[in-house]
PDB file of N, CA and C in Angstrom:
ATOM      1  N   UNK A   1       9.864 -36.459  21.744  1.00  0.00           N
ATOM      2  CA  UNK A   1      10.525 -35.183  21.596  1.00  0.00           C
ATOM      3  C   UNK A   1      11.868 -35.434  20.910  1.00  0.00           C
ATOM      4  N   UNK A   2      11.987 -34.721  20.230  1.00  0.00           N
ATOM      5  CA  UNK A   2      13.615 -34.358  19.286  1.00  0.00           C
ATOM      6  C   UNK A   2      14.032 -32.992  19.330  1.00  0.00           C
ATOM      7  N   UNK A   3      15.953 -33.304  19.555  1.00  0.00           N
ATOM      8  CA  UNK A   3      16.345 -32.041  20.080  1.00  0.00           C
ATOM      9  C   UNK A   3      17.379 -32.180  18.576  1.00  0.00           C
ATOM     10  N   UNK A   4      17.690 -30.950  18.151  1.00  0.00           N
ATOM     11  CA  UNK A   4      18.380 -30.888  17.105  1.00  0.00           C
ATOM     12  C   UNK A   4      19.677 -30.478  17.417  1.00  0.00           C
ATOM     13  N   UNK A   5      20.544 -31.576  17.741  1.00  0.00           N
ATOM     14  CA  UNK A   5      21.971 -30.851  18.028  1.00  0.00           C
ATOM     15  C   UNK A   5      22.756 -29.847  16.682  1.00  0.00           C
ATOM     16  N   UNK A   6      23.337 -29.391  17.125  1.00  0.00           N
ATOM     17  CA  UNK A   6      23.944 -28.290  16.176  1.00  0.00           C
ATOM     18  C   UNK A   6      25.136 -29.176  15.243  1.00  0.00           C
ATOM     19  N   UNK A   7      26.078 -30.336  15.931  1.00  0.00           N
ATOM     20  CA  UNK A   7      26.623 -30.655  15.397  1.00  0.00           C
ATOM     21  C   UNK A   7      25.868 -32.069  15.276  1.00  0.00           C
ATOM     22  N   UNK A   8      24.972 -32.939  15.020  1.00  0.00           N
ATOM     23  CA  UNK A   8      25.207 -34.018  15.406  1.00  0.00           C
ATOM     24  C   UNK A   8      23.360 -34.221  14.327  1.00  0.00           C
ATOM     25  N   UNK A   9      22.594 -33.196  14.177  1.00  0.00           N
ATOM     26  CA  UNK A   9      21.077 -33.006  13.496  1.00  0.00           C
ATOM     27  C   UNK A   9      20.362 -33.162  14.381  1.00  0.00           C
ATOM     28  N   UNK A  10      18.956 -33.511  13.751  1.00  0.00           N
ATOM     29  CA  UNK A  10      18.103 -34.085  14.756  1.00  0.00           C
ATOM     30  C   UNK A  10      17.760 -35.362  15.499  1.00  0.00           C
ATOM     31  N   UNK A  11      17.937 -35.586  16.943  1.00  0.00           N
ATOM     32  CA  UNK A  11      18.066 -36.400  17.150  1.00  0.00           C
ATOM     33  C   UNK A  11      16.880 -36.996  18.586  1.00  0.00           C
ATOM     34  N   UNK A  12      17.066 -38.195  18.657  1.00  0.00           N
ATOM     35  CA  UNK A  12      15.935 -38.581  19.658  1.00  0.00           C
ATOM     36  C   UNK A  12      16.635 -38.410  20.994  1.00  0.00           C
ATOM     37  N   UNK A  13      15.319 -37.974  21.823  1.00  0.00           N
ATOM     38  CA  UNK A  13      15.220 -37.534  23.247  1.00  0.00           C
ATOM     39  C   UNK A  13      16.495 -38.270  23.834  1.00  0.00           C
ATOM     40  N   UNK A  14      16.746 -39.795  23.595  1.00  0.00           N
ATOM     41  CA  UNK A  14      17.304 -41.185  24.353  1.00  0.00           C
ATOM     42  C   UNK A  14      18.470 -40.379  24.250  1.00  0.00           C
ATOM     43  N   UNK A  15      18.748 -40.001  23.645  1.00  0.00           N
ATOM     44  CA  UNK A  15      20.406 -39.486  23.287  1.00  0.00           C
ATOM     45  C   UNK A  15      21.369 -38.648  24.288  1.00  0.00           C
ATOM     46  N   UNK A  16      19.851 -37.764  24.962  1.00  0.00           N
ATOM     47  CA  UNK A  16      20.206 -36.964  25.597  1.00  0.00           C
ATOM     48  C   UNK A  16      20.227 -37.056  27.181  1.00  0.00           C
ATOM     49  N   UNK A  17      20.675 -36.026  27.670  1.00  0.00           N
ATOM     50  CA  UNK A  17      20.662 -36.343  29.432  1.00  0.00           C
ATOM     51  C   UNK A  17      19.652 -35.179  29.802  1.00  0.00           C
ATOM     52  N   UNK A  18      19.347 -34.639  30.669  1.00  0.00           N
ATOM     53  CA  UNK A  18      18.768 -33.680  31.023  1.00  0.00           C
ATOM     54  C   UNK A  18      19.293 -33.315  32.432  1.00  0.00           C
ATOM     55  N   UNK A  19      19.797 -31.657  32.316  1.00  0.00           N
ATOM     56  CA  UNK A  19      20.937 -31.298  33.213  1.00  0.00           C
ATOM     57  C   UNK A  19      20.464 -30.551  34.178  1.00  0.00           C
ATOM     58  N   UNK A  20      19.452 -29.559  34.012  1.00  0.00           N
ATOM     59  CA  UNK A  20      18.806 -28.865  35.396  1.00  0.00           C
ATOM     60  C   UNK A  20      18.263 -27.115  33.919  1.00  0.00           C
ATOM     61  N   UNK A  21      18.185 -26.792  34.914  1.00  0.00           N
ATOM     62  CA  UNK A  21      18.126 -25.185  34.304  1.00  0.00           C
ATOM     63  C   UNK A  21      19.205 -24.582  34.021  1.00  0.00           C
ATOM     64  N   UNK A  22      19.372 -23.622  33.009  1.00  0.00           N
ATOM     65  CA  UNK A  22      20.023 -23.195  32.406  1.00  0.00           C
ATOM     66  C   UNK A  22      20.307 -21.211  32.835  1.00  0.00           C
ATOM     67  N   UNK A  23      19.181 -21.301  33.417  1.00  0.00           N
ATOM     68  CA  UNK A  23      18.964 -19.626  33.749  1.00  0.00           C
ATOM     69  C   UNK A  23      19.263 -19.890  35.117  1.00  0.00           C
ATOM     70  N   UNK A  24      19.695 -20.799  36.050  1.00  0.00           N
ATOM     71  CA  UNK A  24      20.171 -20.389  37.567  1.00  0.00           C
ATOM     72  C   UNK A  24      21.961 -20.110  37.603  1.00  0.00           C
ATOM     73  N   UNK A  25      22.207 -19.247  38.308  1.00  0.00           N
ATOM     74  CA  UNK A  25      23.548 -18.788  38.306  1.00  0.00           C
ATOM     75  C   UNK A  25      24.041 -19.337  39.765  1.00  0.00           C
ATOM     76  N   UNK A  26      25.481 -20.214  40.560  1.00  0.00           N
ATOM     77  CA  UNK A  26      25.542 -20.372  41.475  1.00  0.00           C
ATOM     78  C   UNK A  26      25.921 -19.288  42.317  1.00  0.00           C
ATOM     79  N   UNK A  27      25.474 -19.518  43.407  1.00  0.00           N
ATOM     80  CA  UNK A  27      26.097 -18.181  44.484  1.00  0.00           C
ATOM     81  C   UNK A  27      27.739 -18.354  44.675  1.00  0.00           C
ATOM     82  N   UNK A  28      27.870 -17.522  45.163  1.00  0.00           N
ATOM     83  CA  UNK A  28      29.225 -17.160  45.965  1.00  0.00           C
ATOM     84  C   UNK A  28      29.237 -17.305  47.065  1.00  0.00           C
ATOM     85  N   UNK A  29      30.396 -18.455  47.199  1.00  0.00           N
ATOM     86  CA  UNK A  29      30.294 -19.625  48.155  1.00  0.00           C
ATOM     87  C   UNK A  29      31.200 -18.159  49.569  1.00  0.00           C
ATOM     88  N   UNK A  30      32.014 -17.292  48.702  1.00  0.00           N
ATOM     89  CA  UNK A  30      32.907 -16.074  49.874  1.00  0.00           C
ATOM     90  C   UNK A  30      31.454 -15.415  50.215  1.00  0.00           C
ATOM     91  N   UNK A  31      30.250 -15.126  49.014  1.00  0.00           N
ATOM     92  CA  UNK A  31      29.572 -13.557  50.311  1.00  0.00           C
ATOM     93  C   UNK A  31      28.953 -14.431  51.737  1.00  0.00           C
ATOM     94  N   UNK A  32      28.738 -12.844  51.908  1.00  0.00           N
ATOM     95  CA  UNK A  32      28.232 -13.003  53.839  1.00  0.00           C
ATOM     96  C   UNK A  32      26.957 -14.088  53.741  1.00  0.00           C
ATOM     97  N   UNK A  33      26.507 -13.710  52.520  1.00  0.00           N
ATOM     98  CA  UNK A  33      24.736 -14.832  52.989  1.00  0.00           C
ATOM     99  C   UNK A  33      24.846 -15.955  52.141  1.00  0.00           C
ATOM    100  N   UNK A  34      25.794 -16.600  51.712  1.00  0.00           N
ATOM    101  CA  UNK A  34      26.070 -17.898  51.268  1.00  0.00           C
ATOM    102  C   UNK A  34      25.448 -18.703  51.598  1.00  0.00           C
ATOM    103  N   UNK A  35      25.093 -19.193  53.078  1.00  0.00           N
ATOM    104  CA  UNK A  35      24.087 -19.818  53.069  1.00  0.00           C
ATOM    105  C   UNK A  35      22.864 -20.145  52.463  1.00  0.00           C
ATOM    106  N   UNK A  36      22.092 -18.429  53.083  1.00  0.00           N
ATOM    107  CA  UNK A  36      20.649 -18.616  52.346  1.00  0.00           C
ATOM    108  C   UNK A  36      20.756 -17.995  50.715  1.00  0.00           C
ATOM    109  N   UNK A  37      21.785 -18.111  49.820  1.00  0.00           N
ATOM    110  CA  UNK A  37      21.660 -18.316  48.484  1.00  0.00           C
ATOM    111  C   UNK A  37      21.772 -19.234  47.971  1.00  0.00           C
ATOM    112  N   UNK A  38      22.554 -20.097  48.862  1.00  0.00           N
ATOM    113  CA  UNK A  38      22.519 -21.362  48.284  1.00  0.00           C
ATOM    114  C   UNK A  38      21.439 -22.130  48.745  1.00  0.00           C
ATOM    115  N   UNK A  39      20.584 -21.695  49.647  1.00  0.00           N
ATOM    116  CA  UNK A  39      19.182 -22.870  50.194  1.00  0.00           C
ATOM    117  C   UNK A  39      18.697 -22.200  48.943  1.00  0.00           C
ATOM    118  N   UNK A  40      18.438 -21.230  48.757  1.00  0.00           N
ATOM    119  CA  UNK A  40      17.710 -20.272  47.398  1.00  0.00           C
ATOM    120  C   UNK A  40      17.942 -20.899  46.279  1.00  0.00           C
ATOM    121  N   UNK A  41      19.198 -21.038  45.741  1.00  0.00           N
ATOM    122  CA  UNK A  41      20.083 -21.543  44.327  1.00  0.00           C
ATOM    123  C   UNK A  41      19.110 -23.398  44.527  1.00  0.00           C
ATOM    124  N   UNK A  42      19.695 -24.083  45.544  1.00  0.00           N
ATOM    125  CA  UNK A  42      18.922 -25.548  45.746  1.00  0.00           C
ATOM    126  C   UNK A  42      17.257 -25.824  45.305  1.00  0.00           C
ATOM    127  N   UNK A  43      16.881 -25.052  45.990  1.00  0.00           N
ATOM    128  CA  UNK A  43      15.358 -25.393  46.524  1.00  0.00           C
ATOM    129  C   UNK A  43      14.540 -24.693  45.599  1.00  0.00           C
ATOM    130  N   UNK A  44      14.485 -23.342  46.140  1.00  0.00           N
ATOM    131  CA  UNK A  44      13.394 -22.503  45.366  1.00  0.00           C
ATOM    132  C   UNK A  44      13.503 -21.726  44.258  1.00  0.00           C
ATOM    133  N   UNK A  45      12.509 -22.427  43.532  1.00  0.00           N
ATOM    134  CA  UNK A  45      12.438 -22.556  41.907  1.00  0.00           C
ATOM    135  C   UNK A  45      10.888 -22.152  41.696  1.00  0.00           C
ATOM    136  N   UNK A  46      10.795 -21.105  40.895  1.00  0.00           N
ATOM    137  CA  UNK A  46       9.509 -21.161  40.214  1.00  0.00           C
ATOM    138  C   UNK A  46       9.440 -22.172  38.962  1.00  0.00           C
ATOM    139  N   UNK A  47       7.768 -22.697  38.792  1.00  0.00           N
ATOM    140  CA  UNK A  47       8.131 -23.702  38.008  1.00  0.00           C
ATOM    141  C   UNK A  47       6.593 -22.899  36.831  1.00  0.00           C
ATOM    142  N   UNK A  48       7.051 -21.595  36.204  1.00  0.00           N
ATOM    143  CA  UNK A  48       5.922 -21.232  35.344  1.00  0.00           C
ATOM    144  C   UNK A  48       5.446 -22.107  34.006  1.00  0.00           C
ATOM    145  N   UNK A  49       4.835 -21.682  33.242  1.00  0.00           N
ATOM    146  CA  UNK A  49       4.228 -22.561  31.935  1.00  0.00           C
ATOM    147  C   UNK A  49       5.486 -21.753  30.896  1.00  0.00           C
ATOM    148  N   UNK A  50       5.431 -22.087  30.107  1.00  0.00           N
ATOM    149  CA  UNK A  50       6.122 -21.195  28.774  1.00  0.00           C
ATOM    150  C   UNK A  50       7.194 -21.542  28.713  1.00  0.00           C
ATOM    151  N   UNK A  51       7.960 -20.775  27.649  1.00  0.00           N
ATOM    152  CA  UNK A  51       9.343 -20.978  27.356  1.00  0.00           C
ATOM    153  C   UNK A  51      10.195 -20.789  28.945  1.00  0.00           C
ATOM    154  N   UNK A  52      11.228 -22.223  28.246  1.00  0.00           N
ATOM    155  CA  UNK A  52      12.073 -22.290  29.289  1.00  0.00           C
ATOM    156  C   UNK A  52      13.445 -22.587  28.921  1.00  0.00           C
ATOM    157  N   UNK A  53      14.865 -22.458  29.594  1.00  0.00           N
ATOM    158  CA  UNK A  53      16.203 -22.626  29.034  1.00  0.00           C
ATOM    159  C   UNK A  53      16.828 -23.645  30.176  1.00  0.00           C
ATOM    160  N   UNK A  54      16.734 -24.672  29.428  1.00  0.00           N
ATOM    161  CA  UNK A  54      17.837 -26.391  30.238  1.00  0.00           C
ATOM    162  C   UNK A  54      18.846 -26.341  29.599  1.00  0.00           C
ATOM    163  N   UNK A  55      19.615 -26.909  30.306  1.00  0.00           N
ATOM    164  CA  UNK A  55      20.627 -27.681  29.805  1.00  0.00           C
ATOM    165  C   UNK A  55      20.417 -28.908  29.447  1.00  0.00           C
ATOM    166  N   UNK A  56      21.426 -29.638  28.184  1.00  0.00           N
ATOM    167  CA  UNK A  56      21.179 -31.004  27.709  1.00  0.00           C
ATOM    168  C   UNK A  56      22.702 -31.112  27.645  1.00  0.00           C
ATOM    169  N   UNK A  57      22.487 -32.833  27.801  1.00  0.00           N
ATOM    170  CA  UNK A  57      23.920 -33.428  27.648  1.00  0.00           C
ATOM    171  C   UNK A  57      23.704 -34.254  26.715  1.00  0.00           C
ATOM    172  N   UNK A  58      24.514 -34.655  25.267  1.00  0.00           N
ATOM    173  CA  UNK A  58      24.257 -34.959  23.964  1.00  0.00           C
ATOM    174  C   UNK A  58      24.953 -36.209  24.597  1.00  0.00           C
ATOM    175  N   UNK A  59      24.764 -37.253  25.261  1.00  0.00           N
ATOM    176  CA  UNK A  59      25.915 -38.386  25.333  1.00  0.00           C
ATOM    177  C   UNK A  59      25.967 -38.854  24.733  1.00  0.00           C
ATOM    178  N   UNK A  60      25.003 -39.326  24.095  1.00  0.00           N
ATOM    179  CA  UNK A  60      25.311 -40.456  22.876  1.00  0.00           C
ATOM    180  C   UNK A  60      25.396 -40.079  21.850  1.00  0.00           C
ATOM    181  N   UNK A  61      26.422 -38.770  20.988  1.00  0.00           N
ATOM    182  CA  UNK A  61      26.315 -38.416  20.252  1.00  0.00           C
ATOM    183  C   UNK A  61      27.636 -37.892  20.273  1.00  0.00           C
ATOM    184  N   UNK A  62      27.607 -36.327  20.116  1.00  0.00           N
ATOM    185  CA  UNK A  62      28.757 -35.648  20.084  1.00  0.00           C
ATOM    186  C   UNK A  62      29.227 -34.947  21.310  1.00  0.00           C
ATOM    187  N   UNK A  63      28.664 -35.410  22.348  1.00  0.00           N
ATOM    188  CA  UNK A  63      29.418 -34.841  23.579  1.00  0.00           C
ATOM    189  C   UNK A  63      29.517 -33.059  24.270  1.00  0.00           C
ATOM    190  N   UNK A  64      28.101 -32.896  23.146  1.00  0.00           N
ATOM    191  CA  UNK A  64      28.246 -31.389  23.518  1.00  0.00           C
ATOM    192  C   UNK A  64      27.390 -30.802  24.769  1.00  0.00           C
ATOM    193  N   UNK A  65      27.150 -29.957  25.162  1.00  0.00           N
ATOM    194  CA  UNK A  65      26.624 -29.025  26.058  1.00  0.00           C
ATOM    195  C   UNK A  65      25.767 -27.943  25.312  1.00  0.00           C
ATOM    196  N   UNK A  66      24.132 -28.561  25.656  1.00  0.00           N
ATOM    197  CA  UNK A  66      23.525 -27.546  24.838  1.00  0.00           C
ATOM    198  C   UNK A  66      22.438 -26.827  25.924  1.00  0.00           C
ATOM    199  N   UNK A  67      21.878 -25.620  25.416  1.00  0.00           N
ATOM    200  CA  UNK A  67      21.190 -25.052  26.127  1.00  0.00           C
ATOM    201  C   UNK A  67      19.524 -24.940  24.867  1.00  0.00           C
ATOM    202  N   UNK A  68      18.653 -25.595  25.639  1.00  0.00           N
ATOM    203  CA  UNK A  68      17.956 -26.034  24.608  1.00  0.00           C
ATOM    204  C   UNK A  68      16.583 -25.005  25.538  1.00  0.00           C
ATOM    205  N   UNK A  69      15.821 -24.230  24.793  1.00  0.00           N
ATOM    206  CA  UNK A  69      14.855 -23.477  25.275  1.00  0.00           C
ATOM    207  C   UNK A  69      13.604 -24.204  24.856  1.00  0.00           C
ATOM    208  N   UNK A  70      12.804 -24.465  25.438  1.00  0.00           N
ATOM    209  CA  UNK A  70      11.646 -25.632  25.438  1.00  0.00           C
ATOM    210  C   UNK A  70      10.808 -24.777  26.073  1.00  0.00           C
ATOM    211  N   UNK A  71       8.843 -25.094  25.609  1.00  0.00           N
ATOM    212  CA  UNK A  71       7.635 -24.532  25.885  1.00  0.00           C
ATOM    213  C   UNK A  71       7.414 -26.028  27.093  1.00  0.00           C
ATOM    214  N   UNK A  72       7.618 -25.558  28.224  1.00  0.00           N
ATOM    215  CA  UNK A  72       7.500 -26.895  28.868  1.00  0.00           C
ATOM    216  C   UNK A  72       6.020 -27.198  28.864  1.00  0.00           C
ATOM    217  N   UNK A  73       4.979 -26.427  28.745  1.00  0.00           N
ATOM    218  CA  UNK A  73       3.802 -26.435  28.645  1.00  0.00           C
ATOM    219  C   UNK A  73       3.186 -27.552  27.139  1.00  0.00           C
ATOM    220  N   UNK A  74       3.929 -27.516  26.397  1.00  0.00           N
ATOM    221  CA  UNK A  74       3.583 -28.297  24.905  1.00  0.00           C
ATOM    222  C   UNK A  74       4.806 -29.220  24.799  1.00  0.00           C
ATOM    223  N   UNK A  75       5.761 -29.092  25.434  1.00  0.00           N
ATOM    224  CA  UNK A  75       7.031 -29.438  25.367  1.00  0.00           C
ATOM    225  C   UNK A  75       8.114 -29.281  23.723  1.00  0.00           C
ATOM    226  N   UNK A  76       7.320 -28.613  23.002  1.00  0.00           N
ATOM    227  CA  UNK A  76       7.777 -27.945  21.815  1.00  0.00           C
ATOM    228  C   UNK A  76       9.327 -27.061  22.036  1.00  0.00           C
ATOM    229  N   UNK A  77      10.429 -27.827  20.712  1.00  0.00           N
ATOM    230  CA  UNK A  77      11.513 -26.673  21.412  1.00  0.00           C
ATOM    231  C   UNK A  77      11.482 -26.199  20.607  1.00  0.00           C
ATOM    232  N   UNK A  78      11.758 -24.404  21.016  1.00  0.00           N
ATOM    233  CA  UNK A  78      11.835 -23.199  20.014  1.00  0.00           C
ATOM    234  C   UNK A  78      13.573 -23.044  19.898  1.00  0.00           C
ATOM    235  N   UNK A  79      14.711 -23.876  20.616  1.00  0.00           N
ATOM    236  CA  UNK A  79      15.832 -23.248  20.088  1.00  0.00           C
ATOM    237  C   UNK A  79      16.821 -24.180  20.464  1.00  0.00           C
ATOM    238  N   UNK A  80      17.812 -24.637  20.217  1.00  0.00           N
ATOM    239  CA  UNK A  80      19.004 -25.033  20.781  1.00  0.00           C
ATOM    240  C   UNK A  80      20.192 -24.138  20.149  1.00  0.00           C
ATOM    241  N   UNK A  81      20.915 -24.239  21.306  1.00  0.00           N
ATOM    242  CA  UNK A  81      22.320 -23.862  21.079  1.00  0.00           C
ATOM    243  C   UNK A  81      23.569 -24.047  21.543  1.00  0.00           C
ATOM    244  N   UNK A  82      25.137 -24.228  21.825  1.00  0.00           N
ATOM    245  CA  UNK A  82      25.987 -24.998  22.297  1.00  0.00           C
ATOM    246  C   UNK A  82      25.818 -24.127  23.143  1.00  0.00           C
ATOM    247  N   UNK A  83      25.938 -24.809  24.717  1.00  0.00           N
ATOM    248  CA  UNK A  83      26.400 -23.864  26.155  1.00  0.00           C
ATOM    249  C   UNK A  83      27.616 -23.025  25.716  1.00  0.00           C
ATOM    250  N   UNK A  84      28.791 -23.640  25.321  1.00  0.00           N
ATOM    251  CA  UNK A  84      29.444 -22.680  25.272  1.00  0.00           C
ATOM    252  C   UNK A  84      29.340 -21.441  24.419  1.00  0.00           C
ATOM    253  N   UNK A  85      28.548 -21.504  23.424  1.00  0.00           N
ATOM    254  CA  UNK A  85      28.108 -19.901  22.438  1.00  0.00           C
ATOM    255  C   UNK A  85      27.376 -19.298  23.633  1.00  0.00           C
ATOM    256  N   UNK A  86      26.104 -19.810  24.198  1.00  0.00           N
ATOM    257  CA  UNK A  86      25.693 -18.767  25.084  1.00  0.00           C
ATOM    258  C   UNK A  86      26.135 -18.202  26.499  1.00  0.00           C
ATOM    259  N   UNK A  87      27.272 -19.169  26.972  1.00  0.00           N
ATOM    260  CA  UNK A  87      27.940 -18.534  27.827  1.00  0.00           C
ATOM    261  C   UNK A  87      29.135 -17.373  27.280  1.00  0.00           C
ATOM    262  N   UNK A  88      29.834 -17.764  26.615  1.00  0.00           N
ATOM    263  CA  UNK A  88      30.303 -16.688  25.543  1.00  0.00           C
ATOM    264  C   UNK A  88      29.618 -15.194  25.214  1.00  0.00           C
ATOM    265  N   UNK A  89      28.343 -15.301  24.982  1.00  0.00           N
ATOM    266  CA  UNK A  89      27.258 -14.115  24.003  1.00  0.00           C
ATOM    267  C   UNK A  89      27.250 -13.465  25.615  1.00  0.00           C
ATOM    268  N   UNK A  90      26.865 -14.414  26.756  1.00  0.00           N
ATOM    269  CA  UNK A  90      26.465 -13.993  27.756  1.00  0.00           C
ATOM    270  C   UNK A  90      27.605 -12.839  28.677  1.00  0.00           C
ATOM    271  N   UNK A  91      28.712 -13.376  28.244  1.00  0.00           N
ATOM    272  CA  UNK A  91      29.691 -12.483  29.034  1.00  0.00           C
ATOM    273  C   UNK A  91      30.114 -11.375  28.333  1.00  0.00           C
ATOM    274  N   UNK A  92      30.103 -11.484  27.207  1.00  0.00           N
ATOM    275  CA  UNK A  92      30.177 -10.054  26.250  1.00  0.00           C
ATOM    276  C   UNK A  92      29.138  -9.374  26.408  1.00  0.00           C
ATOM    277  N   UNK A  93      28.120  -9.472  26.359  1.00  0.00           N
ATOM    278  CA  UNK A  93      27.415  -8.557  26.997  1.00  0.00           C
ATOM    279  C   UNK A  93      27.094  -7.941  28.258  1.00  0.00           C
ATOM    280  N   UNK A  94      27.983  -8.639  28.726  1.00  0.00           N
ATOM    281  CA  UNK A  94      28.296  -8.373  30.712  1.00  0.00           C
ATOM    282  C   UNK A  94      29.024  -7.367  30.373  1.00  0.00           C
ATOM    283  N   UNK A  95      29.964  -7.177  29.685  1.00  0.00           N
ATOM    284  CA  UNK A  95      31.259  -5.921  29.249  1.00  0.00           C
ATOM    285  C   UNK A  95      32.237  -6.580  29.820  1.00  0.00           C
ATOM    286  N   UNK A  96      33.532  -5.355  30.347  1.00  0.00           N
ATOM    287  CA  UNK A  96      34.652  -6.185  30.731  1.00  0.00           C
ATOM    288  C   UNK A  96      34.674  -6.172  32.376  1.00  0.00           C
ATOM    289  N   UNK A  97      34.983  -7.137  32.719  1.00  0.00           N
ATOM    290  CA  UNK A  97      35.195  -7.803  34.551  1.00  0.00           C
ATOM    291  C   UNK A  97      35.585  -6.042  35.018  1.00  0.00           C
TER     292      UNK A  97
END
């Protein structure tokens, strides 16, 4: 597998780290059920076929934070992009706090 960093081209798997999922959000360690969101946030994970969004860590390269969407089923990736653009895209479309 080859992930195409944005700054850095295409590059081999070795390069990279592999960080967890990209679509889990952590709980809030203040609400009342902190607990069982965080046994939730830990543990239970659906694990479907199809496109999926990880995180990657470019270490041996340029040090970036990417969010790389992969067919875990073929392991084919349909996208990368720097974490920080899609956390960015992601909060503008949240609107304002």
């Amino acid at each position: 597998m080859r992930i195409a960093c944005p700054h850095c081209g295409e590059r081999s798997l070795d390069e990279f780290v592999y960080s967890g999922d990209a679509t889990v959000k952590r709980p809030d360690h203040a609400s009342p059920d902190a607990m069982h969101a965080f046994v939730a946030y830990t543990y239970e994970r659906t694990n479907l076929p199809g496109p999926h969004r990880e995180l990657w860590y470019h270490a041996a390269g340029c040090h970036a934070w990417l969010v790389v969407t992969r067919n875990v089923s073929t392991h084919a990736i349909l996208s990368v992009a720097l974490a920080r653009d899609v956390a960015l895209a992601e909060k503008s479309a949240a609107g304002p706090a």
